[in-house]
PDB file of N, CA and C in Angstrom:
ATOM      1  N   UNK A   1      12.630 -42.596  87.564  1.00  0.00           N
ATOM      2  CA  UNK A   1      12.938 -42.953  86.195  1.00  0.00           C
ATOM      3  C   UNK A   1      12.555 -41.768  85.325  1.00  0.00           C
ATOM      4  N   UNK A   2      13.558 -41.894  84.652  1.00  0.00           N
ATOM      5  CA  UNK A   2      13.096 -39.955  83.455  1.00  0.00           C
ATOM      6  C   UNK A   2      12.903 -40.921  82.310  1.00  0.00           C
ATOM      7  N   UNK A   3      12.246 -40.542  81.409  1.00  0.00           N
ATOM      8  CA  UNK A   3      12.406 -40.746  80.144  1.00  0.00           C
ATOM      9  C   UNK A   3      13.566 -40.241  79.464  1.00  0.00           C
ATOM     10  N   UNK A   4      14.231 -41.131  78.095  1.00  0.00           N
ATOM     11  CA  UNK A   4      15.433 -40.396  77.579  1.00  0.00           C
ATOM     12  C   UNK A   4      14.729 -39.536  76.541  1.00  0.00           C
ATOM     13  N   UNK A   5      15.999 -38.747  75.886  1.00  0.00           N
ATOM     14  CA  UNK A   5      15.410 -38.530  74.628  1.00  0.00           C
ATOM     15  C   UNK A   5      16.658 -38.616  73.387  1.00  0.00           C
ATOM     16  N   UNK A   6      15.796 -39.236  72.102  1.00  0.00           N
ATOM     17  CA  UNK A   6      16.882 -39.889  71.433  1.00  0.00           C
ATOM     18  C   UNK A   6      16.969 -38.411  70.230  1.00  0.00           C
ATOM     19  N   UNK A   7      18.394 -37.611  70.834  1.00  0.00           N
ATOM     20  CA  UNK A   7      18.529 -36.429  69.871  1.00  0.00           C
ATOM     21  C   UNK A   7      19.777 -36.620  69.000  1.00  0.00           C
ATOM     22  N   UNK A   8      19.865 -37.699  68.661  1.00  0.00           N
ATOM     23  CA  UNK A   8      21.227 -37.830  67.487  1.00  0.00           C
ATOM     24  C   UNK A   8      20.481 -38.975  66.401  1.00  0.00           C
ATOM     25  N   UNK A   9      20.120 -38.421  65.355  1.00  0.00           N
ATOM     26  CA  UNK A   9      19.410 -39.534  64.257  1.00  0.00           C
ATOM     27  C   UNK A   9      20.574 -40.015  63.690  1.00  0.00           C
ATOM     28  N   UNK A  10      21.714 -39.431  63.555  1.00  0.00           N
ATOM     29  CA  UNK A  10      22.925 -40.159  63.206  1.00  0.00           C
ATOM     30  C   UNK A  10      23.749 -41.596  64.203  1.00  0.00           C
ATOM     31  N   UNK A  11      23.105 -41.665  65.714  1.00  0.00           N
ATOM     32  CA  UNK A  11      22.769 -42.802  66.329  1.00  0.00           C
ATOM     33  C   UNK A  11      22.079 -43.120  67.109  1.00  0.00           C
ATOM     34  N   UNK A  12      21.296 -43.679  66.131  1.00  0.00           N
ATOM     35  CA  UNK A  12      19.943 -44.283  66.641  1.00  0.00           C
ATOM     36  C   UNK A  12      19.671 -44.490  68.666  1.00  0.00           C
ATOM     37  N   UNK A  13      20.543 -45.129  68.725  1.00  0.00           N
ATOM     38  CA  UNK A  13      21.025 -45.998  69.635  1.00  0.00           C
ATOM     39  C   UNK A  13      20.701 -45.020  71.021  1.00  0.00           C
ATOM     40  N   UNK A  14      21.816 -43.526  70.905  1.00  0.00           N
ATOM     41  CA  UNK A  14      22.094 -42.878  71.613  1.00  0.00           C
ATOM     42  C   UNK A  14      20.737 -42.045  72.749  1.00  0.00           C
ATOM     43  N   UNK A  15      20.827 -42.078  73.541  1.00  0.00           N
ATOM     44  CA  UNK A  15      19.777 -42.025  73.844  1.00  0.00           C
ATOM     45  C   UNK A  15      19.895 -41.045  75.360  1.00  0.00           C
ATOM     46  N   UNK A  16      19.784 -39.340  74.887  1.00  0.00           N
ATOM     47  CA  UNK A  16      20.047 -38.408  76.107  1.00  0.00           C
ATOM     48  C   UNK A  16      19.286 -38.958  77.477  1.00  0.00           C
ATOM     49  N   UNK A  17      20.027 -38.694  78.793  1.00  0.00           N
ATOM     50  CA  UNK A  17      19.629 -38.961  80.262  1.00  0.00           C
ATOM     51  C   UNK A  17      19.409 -37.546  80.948  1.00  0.00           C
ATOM     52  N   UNK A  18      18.080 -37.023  79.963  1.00  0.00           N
ATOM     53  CA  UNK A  18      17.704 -35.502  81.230  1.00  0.00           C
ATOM     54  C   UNK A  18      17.220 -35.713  82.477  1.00  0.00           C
ATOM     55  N   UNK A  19      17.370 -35.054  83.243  1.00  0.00           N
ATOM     56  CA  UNK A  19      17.408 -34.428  84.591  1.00  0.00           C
ATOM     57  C   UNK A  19      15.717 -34.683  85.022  1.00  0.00           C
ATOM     58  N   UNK A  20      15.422 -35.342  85.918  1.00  0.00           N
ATOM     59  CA  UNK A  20      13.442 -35.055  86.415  1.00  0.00           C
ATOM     60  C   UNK A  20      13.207 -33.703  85.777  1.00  0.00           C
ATOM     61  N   UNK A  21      13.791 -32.816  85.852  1.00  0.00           N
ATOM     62  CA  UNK A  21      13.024 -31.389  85.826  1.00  0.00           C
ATOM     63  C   UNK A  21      13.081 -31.188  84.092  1.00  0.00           C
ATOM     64  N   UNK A  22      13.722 -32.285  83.507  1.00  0.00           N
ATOM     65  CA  UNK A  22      13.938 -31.599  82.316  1.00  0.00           C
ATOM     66  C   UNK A  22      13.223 -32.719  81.331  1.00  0.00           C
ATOM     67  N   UNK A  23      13.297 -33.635  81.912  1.00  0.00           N
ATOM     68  CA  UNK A  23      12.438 -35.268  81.184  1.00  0.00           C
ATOM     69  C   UNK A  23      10.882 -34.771  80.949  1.00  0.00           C
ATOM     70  N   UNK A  24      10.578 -35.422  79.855  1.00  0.00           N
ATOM     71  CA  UNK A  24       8.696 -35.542  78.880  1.00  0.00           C
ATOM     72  C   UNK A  24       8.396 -36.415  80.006  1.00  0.00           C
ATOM     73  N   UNK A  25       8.647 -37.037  80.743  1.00  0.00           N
ATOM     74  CA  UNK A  25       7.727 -38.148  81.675  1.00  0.00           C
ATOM     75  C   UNK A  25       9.158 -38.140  82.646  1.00  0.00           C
ATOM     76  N   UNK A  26       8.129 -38.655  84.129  1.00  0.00           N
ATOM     77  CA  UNK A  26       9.027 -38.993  85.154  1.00  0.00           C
ATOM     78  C   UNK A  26       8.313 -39.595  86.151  1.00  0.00           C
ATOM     79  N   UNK A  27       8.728 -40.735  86.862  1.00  0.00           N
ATOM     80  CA  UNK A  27       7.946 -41.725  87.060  1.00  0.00           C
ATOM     81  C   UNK A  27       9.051 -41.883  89.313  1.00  0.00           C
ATOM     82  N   UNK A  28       8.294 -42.192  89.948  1.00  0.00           N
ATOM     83  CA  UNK A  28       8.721 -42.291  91.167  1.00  0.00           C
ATOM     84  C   UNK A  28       7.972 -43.710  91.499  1.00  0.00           C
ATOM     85  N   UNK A  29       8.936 -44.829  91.413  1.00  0.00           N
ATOM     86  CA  UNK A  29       8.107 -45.692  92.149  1.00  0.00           C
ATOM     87  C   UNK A  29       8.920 -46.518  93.439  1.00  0.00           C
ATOM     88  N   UNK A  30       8.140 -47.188  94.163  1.00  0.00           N
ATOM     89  CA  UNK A  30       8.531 -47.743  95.198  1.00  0.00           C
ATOM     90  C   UNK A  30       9.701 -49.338  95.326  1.00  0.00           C
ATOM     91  N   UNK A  31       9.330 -49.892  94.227  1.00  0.00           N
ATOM     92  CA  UNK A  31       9.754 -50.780  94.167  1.00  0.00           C
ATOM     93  C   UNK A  31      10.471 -51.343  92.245  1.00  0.00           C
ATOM     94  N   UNK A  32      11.531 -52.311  91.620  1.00  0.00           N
ATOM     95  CA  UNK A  32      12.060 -51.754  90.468  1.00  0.00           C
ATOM     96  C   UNK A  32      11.241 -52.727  89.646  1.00  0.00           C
ATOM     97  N   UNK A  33      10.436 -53.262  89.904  1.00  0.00           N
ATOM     98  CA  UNK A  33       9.639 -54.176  89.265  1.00  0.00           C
ATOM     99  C   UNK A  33       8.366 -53.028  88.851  1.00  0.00           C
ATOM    100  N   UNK A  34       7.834 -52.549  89.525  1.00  0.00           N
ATOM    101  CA  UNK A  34       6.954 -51.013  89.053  1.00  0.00           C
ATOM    102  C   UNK A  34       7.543 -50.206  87.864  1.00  0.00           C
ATOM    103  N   UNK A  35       8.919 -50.122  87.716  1.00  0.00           N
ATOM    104  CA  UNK A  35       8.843 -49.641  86.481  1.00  0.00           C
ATOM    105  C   UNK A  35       8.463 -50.687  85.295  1.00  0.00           C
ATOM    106  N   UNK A  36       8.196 -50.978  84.926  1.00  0.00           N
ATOM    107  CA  UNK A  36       7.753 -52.029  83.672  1.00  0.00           C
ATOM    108  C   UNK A  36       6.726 -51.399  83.592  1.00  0.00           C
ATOM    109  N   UNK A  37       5.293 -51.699  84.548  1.00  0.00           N
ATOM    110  CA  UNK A  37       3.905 -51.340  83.931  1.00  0.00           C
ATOM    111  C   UNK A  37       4.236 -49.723  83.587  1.00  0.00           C
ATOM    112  N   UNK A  38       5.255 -48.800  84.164  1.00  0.00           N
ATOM    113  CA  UNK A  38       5.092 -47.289  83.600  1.00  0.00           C
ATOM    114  C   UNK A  38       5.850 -47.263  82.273  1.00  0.00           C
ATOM    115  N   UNK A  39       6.739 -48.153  82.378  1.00  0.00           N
ATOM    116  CA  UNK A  39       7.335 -48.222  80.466  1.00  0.00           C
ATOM    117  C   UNK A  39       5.727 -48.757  79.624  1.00  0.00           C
ATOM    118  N   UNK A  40       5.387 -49.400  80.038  1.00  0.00           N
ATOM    119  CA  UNK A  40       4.150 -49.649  79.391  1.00  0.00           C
ATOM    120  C   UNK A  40       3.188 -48.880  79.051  1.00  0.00           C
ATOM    121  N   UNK A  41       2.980 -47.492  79.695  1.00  0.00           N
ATOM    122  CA  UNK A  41       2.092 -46.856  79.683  1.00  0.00           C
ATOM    123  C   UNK A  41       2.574 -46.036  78.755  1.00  0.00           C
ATOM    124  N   UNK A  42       3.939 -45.482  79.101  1.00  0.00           N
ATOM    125  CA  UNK A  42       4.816 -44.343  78.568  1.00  0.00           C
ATOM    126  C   UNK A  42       4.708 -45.042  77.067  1.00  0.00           C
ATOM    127  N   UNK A  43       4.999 -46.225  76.888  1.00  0.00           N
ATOM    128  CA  UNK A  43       5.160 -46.484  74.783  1.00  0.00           C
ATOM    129  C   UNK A  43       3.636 -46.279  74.960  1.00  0.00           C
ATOM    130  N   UNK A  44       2.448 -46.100  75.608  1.00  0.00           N
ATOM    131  CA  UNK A  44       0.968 -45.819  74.971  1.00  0.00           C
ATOM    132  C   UNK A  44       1.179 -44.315  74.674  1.00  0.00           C
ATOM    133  N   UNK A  45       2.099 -43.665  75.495  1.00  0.00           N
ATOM    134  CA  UNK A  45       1.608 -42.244  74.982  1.00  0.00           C
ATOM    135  C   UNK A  45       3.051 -41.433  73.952  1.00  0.00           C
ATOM    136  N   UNK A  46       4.348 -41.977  74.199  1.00  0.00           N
ATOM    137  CA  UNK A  46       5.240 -41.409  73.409  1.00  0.00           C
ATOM    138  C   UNK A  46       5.873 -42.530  72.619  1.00  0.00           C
ATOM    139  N   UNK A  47       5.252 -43.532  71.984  1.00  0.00           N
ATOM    140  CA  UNK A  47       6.060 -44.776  70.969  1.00  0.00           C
ATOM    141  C   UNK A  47       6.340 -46.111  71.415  1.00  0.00           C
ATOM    142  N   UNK A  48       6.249 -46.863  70.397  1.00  0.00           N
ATOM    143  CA  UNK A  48       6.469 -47.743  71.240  1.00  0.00           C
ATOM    144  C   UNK A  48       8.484 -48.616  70.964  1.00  0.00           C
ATOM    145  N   UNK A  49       8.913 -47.473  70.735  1.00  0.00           N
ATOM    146  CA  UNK A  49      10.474 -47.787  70.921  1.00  0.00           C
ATOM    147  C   UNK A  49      11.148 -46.626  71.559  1.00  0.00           C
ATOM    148  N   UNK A  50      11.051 -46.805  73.118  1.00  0.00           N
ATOM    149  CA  UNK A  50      11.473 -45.688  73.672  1.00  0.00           C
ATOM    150  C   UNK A  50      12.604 -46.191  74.985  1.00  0.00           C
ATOM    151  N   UNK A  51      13.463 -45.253  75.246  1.00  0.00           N
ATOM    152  CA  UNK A  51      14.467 -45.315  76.297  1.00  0.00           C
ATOM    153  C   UNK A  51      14.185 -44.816  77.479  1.00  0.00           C
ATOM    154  N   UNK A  52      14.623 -45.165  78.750  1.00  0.00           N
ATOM    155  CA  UNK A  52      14.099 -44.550  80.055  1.00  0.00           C
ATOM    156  C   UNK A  52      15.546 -44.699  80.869  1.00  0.00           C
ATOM    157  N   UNK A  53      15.720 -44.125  81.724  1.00  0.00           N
ATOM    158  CA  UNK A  53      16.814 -43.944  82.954  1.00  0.00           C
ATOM    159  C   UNK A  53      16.201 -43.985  84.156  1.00  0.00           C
ATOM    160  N   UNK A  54      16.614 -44.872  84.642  1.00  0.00           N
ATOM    161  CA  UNK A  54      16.326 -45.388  86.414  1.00  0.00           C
ATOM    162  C   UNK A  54      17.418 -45.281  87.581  1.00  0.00           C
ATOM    163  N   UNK A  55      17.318 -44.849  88.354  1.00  0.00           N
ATOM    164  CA  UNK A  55      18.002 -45.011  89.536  1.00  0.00           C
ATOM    165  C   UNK A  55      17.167 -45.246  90.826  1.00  0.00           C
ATOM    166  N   UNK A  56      18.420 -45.970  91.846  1.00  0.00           N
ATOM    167  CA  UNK A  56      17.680 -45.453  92.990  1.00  0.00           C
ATOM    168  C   UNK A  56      17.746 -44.193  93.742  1.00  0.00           C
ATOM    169  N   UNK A  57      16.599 -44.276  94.642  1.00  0.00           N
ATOM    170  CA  UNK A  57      17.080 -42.502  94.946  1.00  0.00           C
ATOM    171  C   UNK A  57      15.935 -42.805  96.227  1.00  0.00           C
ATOM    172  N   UNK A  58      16.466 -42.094  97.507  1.00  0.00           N
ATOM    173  CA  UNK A  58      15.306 -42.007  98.841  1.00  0.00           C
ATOM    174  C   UNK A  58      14.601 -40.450  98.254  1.00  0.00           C
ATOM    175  N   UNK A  59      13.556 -40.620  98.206  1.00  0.00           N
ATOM    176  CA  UNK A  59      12.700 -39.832  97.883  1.00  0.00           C
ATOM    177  C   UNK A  59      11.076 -39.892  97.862  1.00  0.00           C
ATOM    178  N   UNK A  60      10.016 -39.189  98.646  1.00  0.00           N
ATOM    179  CA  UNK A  60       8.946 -39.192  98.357  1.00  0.00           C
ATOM    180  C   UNK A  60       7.976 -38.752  98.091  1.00  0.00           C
ATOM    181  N   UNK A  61       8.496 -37.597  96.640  1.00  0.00           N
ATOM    182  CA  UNK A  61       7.643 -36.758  96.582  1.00  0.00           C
ATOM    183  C   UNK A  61       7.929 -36.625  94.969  1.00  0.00           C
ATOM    184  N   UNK A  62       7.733 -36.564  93.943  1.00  0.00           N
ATOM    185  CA  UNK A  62       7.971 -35.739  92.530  1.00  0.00           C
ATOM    186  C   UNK A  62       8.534 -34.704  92.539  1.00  0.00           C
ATOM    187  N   UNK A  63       7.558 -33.471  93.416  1.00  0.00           N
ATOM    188  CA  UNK A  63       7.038 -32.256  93.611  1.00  0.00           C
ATOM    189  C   UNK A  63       8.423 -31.950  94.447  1.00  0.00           C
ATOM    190  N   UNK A  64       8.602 -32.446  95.458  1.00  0.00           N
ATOM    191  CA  UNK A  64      10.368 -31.594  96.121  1.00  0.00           C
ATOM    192  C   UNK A  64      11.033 -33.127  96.281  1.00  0.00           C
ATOM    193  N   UNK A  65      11.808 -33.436  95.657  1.00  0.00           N
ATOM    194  CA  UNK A  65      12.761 -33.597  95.094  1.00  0.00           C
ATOM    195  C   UNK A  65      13.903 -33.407  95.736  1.00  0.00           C
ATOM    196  N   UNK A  66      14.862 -33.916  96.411  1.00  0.00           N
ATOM    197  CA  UNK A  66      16.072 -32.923  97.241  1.00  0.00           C
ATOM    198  C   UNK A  66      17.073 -32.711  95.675  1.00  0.00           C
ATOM    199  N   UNK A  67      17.675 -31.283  96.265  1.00  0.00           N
ATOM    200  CA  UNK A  67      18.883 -30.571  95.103  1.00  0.00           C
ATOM    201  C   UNK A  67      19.778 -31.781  94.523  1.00  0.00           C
ATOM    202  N   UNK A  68      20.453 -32.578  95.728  1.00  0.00           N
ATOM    203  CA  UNK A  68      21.599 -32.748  95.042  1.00  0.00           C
ATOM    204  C   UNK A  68      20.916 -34.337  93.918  1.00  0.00           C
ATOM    205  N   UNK A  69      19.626 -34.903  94.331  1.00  0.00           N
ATOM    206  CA  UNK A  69      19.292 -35.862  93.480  1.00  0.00           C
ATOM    207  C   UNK A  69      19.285 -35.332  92.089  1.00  0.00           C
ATOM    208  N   UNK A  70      18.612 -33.875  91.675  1.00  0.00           N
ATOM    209  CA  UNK A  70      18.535 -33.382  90.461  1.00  0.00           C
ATOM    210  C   UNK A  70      19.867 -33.075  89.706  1.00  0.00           C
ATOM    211  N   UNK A  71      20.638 -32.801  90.607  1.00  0.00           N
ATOM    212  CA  UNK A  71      22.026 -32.441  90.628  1.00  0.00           C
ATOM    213  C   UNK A  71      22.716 -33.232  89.327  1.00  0.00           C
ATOM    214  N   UNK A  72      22.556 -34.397  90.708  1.00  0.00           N
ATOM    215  CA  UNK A  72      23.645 -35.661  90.275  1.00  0.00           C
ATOM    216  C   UNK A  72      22.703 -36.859  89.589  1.00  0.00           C
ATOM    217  N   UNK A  73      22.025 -36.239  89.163  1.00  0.00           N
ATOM    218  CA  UNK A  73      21.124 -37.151  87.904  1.00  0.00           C
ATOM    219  C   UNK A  73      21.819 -37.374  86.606  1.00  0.00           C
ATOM    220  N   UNK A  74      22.133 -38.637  86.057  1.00  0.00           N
ATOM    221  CA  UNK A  74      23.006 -39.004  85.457  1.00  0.00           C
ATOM    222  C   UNK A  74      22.957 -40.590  84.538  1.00  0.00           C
ATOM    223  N   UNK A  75      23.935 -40.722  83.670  1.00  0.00           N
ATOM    224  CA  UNK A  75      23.366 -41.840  82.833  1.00  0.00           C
ATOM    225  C   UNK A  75      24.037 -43.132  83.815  1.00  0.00           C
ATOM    226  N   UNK A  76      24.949 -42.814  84.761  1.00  0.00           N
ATOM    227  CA  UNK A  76      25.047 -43.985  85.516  1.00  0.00           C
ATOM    228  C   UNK A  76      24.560 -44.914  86.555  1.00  0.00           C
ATOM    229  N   UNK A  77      23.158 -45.128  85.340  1.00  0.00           N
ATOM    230  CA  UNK A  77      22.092 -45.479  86.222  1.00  0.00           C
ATOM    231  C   UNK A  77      21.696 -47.382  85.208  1.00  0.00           C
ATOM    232  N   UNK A  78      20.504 -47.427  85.417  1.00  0.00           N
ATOM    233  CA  UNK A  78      20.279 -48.399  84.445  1.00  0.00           C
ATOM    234  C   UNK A  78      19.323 -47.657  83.642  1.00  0.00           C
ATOM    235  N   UNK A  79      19.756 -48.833  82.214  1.00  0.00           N
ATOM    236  CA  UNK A  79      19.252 -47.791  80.803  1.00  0.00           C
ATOM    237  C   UNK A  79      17.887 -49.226  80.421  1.00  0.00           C
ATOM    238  N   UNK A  80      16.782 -48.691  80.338  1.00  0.00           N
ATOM    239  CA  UNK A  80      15.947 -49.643  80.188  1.00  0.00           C
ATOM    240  C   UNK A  80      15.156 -48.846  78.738  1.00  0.00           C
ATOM    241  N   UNK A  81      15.619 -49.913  77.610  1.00  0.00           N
ATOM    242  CA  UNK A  81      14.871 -50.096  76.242  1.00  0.00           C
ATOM    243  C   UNK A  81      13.683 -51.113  75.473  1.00  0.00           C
ATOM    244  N   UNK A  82      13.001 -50.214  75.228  1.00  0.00           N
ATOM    245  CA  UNK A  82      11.717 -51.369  74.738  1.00  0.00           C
ATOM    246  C   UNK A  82      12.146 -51.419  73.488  1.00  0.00           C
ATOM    247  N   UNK A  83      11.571 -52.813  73.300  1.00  0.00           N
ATOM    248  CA  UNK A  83      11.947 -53.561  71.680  1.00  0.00           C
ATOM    249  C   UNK A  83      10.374 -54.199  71.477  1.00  0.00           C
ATOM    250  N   UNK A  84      10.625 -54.467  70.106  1.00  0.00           N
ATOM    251  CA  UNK A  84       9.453 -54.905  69.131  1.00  0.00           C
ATOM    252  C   UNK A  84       9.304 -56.031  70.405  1.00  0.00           C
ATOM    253  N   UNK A  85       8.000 -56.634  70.314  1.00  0.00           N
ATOM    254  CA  UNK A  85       7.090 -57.972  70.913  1.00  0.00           C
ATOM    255  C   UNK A  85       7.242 -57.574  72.468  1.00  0.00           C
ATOM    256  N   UNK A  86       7.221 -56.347  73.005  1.00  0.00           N
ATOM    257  CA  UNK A  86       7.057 -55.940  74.123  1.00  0.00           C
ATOM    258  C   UNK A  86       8.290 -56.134  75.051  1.00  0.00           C
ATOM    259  N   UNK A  87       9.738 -56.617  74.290  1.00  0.00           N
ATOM    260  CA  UNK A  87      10.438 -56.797  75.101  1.00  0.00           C
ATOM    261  C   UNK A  87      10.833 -55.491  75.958  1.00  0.00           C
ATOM    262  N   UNK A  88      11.864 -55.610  77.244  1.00  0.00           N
ATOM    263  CA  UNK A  88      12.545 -54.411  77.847  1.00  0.00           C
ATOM    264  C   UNK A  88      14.260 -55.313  77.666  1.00  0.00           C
ATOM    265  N   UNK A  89      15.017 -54.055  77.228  1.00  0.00           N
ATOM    266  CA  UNK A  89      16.517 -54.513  77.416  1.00  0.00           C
ATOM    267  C   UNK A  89      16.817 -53.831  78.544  1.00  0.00           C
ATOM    268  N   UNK A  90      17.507 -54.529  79.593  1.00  0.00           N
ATOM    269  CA  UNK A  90      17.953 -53.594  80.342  1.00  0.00           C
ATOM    270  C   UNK A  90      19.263 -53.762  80.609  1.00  0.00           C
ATOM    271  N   UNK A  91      19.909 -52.139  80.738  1.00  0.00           N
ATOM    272  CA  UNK A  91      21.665 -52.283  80.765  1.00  0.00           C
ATOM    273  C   UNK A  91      21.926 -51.956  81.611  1.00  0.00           C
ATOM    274  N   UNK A  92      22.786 -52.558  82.945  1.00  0.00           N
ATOM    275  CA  UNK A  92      23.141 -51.972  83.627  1.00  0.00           C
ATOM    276  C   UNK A  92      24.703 -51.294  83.770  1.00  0.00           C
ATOM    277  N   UNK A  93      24.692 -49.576  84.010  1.00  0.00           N
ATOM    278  CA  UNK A  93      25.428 -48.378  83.819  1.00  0.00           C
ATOM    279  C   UNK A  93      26.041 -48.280  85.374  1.00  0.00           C
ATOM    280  N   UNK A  94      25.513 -48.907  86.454  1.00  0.00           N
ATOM    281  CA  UNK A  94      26.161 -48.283  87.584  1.00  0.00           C
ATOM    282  C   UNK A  94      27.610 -48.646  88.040  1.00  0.00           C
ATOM    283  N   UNK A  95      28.394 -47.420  88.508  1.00  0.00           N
ATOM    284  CA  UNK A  95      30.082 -48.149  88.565  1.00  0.00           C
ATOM    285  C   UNK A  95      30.686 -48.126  87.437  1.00  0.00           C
ATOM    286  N   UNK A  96      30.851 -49.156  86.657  1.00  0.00           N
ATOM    287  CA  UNK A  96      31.785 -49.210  85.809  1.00  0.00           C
ATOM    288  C   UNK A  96      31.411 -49.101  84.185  1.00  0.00           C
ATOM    289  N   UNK A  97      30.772 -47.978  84.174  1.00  0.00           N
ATOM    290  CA  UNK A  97      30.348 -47.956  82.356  1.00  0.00           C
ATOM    291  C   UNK A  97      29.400 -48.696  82.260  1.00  0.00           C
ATOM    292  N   UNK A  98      29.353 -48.815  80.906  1.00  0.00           N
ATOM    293  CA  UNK A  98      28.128 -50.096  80.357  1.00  0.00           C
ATOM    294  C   UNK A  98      28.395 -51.448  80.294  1.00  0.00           C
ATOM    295  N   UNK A  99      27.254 -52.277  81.213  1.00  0.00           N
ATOM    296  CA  UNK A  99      27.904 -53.194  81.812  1.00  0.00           C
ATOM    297  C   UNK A  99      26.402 -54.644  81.091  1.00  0.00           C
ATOM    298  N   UNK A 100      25.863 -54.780  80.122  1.00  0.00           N
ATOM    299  CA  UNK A 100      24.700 -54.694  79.420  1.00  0.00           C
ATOM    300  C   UNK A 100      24.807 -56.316  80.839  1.00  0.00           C
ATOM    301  N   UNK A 101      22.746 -56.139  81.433  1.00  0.00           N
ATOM    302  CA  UNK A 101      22.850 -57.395  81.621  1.00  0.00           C
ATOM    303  C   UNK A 101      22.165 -58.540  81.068  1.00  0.00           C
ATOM    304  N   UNK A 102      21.665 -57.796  79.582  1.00  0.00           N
ATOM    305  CA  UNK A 102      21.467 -58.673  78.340  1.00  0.00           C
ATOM    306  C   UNK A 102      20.188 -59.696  78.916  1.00  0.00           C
ATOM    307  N   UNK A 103      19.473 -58.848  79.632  1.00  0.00           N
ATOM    308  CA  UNK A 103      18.222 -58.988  80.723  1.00  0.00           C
ATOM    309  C   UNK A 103      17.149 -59.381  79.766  1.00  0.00           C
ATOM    310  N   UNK A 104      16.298 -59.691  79.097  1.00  0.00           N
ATOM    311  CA  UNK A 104      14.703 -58.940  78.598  1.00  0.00           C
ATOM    312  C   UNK A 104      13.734 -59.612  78.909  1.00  0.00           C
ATOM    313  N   UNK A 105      12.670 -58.318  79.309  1.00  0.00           N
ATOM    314  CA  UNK A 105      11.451 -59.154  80.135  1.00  0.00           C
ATOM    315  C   UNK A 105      10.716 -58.674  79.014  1.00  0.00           C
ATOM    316  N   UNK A 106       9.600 -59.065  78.999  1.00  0.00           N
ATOM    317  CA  UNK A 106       8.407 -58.734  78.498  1.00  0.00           C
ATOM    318  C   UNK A 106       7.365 -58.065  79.303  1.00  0.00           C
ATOM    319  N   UNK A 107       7.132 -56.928  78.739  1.00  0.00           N
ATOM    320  CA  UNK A 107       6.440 -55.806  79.241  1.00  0.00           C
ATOM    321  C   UNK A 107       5.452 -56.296  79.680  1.00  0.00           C
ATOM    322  N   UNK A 108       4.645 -57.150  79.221  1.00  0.00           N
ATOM    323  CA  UNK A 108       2.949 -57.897  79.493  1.00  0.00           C
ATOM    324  C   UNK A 108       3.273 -58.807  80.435  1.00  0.00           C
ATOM    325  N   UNK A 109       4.388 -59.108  81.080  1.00  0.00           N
ATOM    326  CA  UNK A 109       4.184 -60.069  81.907  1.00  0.00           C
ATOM    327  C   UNK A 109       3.363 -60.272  83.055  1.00  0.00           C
ATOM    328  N   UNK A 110       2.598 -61.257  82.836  1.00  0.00           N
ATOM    329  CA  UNK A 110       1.443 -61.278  84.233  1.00  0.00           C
ATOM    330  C   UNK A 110       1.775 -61.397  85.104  1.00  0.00           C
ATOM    331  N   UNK A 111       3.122 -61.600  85.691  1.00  0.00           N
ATOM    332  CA  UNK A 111       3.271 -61.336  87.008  1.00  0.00           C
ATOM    333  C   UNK A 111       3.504 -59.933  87.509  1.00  0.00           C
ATOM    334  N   UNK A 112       3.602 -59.039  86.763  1.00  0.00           N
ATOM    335  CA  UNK A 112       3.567 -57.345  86.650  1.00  0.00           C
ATOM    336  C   UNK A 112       1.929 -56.792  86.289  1.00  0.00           C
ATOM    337  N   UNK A 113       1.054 -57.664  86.152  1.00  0.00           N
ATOM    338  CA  UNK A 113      -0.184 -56.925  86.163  1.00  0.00           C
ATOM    339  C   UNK A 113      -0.187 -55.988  86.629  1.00  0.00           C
ATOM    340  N   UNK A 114      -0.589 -56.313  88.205  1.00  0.00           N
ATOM    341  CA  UNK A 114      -1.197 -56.068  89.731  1.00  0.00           C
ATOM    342  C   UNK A 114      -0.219 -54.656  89.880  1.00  0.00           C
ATOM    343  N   UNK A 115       0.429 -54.856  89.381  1.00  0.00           N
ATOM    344  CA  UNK A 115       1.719 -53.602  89.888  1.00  0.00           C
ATOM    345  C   UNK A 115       1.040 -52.270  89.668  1.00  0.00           C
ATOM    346  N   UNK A 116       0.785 -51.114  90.715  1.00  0.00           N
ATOM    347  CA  UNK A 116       0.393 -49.953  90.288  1.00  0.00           C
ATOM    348  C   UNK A 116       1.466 -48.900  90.057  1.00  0.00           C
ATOM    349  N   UNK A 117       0.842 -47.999  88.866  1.00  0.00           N
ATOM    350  CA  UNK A 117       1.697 -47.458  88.421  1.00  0.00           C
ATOM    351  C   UNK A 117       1.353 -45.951  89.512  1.00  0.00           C
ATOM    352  N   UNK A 118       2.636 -45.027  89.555  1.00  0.00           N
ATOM    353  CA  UNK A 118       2.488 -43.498  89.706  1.00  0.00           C
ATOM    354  C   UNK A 118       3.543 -42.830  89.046  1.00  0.00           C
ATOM    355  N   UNK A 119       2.922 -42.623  87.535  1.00  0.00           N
ATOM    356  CA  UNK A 119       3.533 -41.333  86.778  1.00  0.00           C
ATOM    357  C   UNK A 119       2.927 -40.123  86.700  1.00  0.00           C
ATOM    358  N   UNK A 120       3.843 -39.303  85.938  1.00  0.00           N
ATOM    359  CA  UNK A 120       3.344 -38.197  86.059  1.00  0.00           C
ATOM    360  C   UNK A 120       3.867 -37.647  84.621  1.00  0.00           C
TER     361      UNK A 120
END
């Protein structure tokens, strides 16, 4: 998961999908329920209305990375947004465009305690 970054103030909304090597945060976890507690951490240190990009990807390392994952890093992934009262929106992008699945969890959910995070 990269963090986005939102570089058009003319829409809000829009929200760039850089590359691991090029993302403020980047997060490798094992399982897709693990990303939540690292969106959680990530609004402690960069806001708490922020965008992230997830995919899957076989990989187990941050540090090497295979080429063509960095490559073909891309917004056709799922787009996961935090909202006021801790919600997450999440859209899913894979295949066919934006496909919203008008999802929202709540970031605090206790069944995501226990979940350990590994960002970086």
């Amino acid at each position: 998961m990269t963090l986005a970054e939102r570089t058009r103030p003319d829409a809000p909304a829009y929200a760039e999908c850089p590359a691991p090597g090029d993302a403020r945060a980047v997060a490798l976890v094992e399982d897709c329920a693990e990303l939540f507690p690292v969106l959680r951490s990530w609004r402690g240190q960069f806001g708490s209305e922020l965008t992230a990009w997830a995919a899957q990807v076989e990989a187990d390392d941050l540090e090497r990375l295979p080429r063509h994952l960095i490559d073909g890093w891309g917004p056709d992934a799922l787009r996961l947004d935090t909202l006021p009262g801790g919600y997450v929106l999440v859209s899913d992008y894979r295949e066919h465009g934006p496909r919203s699945s008008h999802m929202q969890l709540r970031a605090q959910c206790p069944a995501l305690e226990g979940v350990q995070e590994r960002n970086t």
